[in-house]
Structure formats: structure tokens, C-alpha cells
Protein backbone atom coordinates (compact mmCIF):
# COMPACT_ATOMS: atom_id res chain seq x y z
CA UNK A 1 225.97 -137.18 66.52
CA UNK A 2 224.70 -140.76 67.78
CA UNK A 3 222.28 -140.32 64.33
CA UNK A 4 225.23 -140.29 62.22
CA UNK A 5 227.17 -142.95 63.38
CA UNK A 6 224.04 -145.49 63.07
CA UNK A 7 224.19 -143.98 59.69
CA UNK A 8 227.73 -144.85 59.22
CA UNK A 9 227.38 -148.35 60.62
CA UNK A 10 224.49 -148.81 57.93
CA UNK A 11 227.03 -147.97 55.10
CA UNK A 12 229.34 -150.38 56.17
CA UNK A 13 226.94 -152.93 56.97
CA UNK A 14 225.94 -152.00 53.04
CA UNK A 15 228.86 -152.73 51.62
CA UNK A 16 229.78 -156.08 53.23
CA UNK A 17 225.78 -157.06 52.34
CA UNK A 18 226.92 -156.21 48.49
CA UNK A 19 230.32 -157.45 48.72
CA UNK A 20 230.68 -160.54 51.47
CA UNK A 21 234.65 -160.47 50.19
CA UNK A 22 235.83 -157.22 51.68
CA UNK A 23 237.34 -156.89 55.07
CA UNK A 24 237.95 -153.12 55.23
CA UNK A 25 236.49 -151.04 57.93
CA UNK A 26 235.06 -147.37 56.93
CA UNK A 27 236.94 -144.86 58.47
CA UNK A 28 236.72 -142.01 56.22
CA UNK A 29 233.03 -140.48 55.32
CA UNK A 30 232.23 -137.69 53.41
CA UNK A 31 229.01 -136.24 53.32
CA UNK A 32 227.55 -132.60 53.89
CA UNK A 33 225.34 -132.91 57.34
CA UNK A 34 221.69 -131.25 56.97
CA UNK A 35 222.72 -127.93 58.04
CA UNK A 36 225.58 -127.71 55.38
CA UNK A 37 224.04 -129.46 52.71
CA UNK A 38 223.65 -127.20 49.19
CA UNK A 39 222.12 -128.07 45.95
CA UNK A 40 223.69 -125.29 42.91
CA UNK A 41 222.02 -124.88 39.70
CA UNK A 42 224.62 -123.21 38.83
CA UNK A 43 224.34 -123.14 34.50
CA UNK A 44 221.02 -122.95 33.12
CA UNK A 45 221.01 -121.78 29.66
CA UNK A 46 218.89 -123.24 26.69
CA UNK A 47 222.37 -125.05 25.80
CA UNK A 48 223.47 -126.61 29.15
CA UNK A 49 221.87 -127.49 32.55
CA UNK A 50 224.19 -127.86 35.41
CA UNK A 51 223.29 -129.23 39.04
CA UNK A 52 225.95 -128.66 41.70
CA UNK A 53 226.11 -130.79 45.16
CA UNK A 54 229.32 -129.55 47.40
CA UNK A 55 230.59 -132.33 49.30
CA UNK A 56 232.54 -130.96 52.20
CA UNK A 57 236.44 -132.10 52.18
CA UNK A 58 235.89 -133.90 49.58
CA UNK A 59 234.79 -132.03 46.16
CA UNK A 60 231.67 -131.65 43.96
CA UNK A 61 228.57 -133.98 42.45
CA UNK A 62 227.77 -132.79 39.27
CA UNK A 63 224.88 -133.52 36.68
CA UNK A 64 225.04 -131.51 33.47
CA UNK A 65 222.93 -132.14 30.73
CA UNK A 66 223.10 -130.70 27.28
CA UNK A 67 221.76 -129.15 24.30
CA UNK A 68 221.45 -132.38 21.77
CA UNK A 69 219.07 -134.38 19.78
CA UNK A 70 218.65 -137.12 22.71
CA UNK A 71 218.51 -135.93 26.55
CA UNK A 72 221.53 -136.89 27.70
CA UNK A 73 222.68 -136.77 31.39
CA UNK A 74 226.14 -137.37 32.60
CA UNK A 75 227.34 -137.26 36.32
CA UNK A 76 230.62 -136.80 38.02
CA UNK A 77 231.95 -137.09 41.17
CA UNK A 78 234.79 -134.39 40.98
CA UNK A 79 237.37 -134.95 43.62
CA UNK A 80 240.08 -132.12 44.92
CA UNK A 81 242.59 -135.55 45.19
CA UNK A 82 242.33 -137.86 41.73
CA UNK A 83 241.87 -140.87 42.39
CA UNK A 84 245.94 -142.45 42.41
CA UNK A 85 244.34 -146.14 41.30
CA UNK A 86 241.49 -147.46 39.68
CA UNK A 87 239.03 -148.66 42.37
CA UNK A 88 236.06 -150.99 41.85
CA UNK A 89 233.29 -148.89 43.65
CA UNK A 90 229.83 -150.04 45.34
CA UNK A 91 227.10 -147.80 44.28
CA UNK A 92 224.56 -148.25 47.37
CA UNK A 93 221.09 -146.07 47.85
CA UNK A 94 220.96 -145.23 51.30
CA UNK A 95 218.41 -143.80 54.16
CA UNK A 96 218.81 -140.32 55.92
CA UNK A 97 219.98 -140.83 59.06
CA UNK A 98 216.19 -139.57 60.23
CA UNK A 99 214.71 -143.16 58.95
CA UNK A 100 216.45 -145.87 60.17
CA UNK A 101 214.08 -148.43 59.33
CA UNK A 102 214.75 -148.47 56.18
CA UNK A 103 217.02 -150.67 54.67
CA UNK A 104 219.98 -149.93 52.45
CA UNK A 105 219.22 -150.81 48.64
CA UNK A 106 222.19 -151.85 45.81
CA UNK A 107 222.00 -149.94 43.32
CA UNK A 108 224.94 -150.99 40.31
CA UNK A 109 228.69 -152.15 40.69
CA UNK A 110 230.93 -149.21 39.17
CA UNK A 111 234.69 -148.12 38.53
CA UNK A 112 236.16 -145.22 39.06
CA UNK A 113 239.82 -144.66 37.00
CA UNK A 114 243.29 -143.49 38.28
CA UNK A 115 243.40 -139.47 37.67
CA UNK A 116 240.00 -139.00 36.61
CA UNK A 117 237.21 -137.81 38.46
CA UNK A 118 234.31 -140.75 39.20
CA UNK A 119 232.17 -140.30 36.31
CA UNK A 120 228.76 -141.77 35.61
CA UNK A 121 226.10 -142.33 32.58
CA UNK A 122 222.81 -143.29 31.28
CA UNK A 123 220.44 -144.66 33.08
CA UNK A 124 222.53 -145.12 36.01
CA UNK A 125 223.03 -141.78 36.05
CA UNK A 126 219.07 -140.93 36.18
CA UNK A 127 218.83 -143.31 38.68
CA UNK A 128 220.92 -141.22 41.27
CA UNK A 129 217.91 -138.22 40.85
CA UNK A 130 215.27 -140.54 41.06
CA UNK A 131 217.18 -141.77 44.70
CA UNK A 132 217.55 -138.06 45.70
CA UNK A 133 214.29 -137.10 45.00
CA UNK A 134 212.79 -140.16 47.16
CA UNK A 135 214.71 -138.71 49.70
CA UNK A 136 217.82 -141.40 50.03
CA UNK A 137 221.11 -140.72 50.09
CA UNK A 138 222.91 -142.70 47.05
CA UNK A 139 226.20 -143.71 48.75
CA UNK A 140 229.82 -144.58 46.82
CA UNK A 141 232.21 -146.76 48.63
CA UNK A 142 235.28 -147.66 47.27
CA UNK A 143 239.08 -148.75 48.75
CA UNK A 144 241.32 -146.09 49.64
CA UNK A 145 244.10 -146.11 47.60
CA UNK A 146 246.30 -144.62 49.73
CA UNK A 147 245.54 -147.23 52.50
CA UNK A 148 244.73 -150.61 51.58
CA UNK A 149 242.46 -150.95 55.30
CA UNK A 150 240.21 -148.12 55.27
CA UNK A 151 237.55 -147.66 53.11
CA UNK A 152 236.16 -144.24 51.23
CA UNK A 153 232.32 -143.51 51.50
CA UNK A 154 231.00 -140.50 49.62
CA UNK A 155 227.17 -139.68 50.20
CA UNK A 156 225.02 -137.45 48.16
CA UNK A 157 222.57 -135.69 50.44
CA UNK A 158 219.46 -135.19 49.51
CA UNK A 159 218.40 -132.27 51.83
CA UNK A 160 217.44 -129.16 49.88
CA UNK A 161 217.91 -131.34 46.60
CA UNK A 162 214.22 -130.96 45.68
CA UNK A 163 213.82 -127.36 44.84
CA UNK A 164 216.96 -126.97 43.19
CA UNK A 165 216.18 -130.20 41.51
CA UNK A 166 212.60 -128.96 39.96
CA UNK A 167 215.05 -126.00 38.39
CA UNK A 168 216.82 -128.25 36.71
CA UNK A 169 214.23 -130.22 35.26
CA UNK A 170 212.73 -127.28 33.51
CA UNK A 171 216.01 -126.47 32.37
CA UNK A 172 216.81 -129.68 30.74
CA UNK A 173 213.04 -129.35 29.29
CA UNK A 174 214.12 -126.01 27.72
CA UNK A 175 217.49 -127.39 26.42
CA UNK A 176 217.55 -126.81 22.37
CA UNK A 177 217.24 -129.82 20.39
CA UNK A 178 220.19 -130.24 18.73
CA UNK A 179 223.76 -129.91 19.54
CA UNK A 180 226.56 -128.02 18.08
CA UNK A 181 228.29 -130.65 15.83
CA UNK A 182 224.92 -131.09 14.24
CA UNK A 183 224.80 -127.17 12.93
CA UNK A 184 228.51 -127.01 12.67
CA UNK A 185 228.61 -127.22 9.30
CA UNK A 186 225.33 -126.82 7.10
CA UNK A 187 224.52 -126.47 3.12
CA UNK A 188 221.62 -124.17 2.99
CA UNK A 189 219.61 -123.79 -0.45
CA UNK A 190 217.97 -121.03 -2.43
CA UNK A 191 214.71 -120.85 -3.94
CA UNK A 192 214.74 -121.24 -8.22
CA UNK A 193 214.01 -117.77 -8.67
CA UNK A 194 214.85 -114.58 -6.45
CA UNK A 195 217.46 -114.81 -3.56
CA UNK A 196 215.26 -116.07 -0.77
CA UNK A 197 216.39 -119.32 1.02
CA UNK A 198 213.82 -122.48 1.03
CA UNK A 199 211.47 -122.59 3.68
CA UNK A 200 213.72 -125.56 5.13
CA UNK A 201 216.61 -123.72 5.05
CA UNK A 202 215.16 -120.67 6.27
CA UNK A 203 214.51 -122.75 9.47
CA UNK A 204 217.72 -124.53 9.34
CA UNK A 205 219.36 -120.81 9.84
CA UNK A 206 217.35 -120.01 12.34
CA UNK A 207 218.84 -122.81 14.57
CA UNK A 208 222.05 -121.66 13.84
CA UNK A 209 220.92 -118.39 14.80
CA UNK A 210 219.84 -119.38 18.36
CA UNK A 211 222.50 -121.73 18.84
CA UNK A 212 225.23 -118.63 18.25
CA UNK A 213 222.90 -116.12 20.08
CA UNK A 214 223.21 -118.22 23.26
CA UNK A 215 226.92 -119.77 22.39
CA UNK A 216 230.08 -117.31 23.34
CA UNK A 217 232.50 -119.97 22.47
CA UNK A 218 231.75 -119.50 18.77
CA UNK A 219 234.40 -117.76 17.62
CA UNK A 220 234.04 -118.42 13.71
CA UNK A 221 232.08 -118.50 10.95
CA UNK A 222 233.23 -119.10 7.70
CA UNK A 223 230.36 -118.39 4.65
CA UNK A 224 230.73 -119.89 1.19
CA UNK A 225 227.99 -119.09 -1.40
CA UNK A 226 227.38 -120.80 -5.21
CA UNK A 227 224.99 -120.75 -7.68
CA UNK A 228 224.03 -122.59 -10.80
CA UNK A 229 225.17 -122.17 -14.25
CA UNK A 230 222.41 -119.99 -16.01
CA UNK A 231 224.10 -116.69 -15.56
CA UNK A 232 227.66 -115.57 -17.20
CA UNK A 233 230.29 -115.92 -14.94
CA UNK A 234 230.78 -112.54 -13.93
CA UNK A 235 226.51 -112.07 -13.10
CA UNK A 236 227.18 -115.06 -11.47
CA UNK A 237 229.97 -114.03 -9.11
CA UNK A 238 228.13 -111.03 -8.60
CA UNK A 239 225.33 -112.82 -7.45
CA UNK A 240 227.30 -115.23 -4.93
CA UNK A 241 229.10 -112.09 -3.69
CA UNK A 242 225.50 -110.47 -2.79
CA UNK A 243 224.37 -113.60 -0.88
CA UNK A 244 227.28 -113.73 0.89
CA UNK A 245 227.31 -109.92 2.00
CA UNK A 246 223.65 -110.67 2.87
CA UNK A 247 224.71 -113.57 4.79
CA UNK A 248 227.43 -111.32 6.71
CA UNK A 249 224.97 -109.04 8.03
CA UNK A 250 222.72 -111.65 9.03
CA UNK A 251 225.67 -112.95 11.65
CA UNK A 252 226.51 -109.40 12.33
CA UNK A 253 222.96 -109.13 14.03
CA UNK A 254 223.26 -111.83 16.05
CA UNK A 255 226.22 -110.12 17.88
CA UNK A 256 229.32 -111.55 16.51
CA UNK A 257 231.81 -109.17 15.94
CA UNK A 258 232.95 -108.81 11.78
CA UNK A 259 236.41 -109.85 12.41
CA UNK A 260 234.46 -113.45 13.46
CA UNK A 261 233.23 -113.60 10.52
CA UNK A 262 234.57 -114.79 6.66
CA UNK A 263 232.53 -114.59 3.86
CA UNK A 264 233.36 -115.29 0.10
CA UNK A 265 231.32 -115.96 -3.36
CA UNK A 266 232.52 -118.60 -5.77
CA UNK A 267 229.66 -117.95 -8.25
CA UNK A 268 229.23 -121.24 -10.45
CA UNK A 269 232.68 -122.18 -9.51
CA UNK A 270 232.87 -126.09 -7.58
CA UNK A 271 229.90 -127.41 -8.64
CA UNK A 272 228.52 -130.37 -6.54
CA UNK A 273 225.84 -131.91 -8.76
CA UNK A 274 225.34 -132.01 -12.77
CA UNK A 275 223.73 -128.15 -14.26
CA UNK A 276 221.84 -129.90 -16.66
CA UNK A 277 218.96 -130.56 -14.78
CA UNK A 278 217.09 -128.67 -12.61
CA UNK A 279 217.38 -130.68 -9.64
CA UNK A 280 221.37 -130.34 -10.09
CA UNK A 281 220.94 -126.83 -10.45
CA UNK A 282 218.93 -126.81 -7.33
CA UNK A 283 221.80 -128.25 -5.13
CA UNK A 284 224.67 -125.94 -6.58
CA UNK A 285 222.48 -122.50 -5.70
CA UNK A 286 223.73 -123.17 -1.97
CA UNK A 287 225.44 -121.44 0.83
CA UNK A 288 227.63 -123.48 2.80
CA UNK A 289 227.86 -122.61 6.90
CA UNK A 290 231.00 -123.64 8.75
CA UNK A 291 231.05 -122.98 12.20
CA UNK A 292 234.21 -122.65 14.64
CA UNK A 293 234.28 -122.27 18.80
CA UNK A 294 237.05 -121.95 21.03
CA UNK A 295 236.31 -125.09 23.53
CA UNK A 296 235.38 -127.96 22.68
């Protein structure tokens, strides 16, 4: 017990080091003691890493990264009480209570808004792993706005953070490269002669494929083939209708059920580009891929 309130001093002493304006004195804490303190990796898919900290009486930390062209990392502090009033907040890096020689650190000025949960970024957000994995305990002390002389402290342990925390890392390193809006809706292109796709677009639809295969939320996909001018209209339609058939049973493999799935053939109807060249013609043979999900 005597541990933890040296600990407690130090966060106070902290935040008056930081900000040499406030006169509050800390008199609510939250922060899961060794023997209750849990590290989830609770999602870990090839679209979404998730790393859940429970924070007794208080909520849950959460870093979630996601399937996208970057490596992105977001972090929230989701509270079971919104905040009821937007609070500057002092982000501080703290010691374990076990090393009380070392000193408390700053680490950014933040601010957390009325009804939403604390939510943080970027590099920032990096920077609270990179204080967990050297062992600290990155510390968030704000006003409460219920009371205007007590102060909030919310600490991030990090005991048991660095197994958990290895998880994630390969998850995130396994996370696809591109995101849903950037398959959501794709033109695909056929080869001059015969009905097989380009090489590019061949591996074009084989993203799409592994984003759906992994993705439950997609709920629709809507298939619209063309082709070029050389034909008569009615070879033509015939063709489009083929491809788009083909294109059906393609999806239907992947697990998505037919009634998810629209397909139609427009033949050399709506062309895009002039069918007097080759190149033009090249752009109008194309199958357009619109996709649809249920949460966004």
C-alpha cells in the first residue's frame, strides 16, 4: 500500500512540475495494481489489430491498428462515464511504483472532448507503446468535471504488457496493405484477345478476394461488365453477360452468399474512351467492381 501512495504523490508532484498553474489535489486514481493488471489482444485478423488494457472502475485503453496503405495506429481511452466537459489533459510517462528513483517524464499536452472517449494519434500515439514497453506507466491527468478541486489520474500499467504487446506487433506486420475504400470500387481490364483479365488486374482481384475472404461486413457486390465495339451488339452482350456470370462464380467461391451478389452485362453499351483506337478499345473491355459493407 505505502508503494502506491509514493506513486500517487509522484503523479501529483508530475502534474504541478508540467503545469505550475493548477491548484487541484488528486483524489481520484485509476489504475489496475500488478495483480489485476491485463493486456487483451483481443482482434487479430489480417484486417485489424486490437490491443485491450482494462482499467478497473474506470473503462478500457485501446490501440487498434488497421488494414491500409500507411500503418496507422489510433488509441482511445474509452470511459464507462463520457467525459461531461472538454478537459485540457497532461500526458505524463511515469515509473512503476517498484522504481522510485526515477523521475516522472512529460510526455505532450492533450484534450480530451465532452461525450467522447479520450482519443489519441500518430506519433503520440506510438509513443505510449514505446513508454509501456520500457516499463513506465504513461499517466493522464485531467480536471474532474464534476468537481472543479479534485483531479482525475488514469495510468496505463505496463505489467504483462510485453507479451501481449509482441502479439500485436506481428499482427500489425501481417495487416493487408490496403484498406477497404481503396478496393471499394475497381475497373478491372481484359486482355485484347480471349476473356482472361491482364496480369494487373488479375492481381488487383485477388486483393479484393482476400479483403472479402477475411471481411463479414461486406454485404454487396455489384458487377458491371463492357466490351469494345468489334462485335455486333448482340455477340457483344453475349459476351459481357459471360464475363459477368464468370465473375459471379468467382465471388460465389469466396463464400458470399448469391443473393450478395448483382451482376449485369452492358456489352458495348456506355463507352468510356473513343473505339477507334486500340488503346480506347482497351479501356471499354472492362469490368467494373463495386463493393458494399454493412459498417462503416
Amino acid at each position: 500500500m505505502k508503494s502506491w501512495l509514493v506513486y500517487s504523490s509522484a503523479v501529483l508532484f508530475a502534474h504541478l512540475a508540467c503545469s505550475p498553474s493548477a491548484q487541484a489535489f488528486v483524489e481520484k486514481r485509476y489504475v489496475a495494481a500488478p495483480t489485476e493488471s491485463q493486456w487483451l489482444l483481443t482482434v487479430n485478423t489480417p484486417l485489424e489489430c486490437r490491443l485491450v488494457h482494462p482499467i478497473p472502475n474506470f473503462g478500457d485503453a485501446h490501440f487498434s491498428s488497421y488494414a491500409s496503405k500507411k500503418i496507422v495506429l489510433d488509441f482511445e481511452l474509452k470511459m464507462r462515464r463520457p467525459m461531461g466537459a472538454t478537459r485540457d489533459v497532461s500526458l505524463i510517462s511515469m515509473p512503476p511504483p517498484w522504481r522510485p528513483g526515477e523521475h516522472a517524464e512529460r510526455v505532450s499536452q492533450l484534450k480530451f472532448f465532452q461525450q467522447f472517449d479520450g482519443y489519441i494519434g500518430g506519433q503520440t500515439a506510438w509513443g505510449l507503446l514505446s513508454e509501456l514497453e520500457r516499463g513506465r506507466y504513461p499517466t493522464f491527468s485531467y480536471q474532474d468535471w464534476q468537481s472543479r478541486d479534485q483531479r482525475i489520474e488514469v495510468a496505463l500499467s505496463s505489467v504483462l504488457f510485453q507479451p501481449q504487446y509482441q502479439a500485436f506487433s506481428q499482427c500489425v506486420a501481417n495487416l493487408l496493405p490496403y484498406s477497404f475504400e481503396d478496393i471499394a470500387f475497381t475497373i478491372l481490364h481484359y486482355e485484347r484477345h480471349g476473356n482472361d483479365l491482364t496480369k494487373a488486374s488479375q492481381q488487383r482481384l485477388a486483393q479484393i478476394a482476400e479483403y472479402v475472404r477475411y471481411n463479414e461486413d461486406v454485404d454487396l457486390v455489384l458487377i458491371s461488365t463492357y466490351t469494345d465495339s468489334v462485335e455486333n451488339k448482340s455477340i457483344s452482350q453475349d459476351v459481357t453477360e459471360r464475363r459477368a456470370e464468370s465473375m459471379r462464380v468467382y465471388f460465389q467461391d469466396l463464400g458470399l452468399a448469391d443473393e450478395r451478389i448483382e451482376v449485369q452485362g452492358f456489352g458495348k453499351r456506355r463507352p468510356i474512351a473513343d473505339n477507334a483506337t486500340p488503346l480506347g478499345k482497351d479501356k471499354n473491355r472492362r469490368v467494373v467492381i463495386s463493393l458494399g459493407r454493412t459498417q462503416l
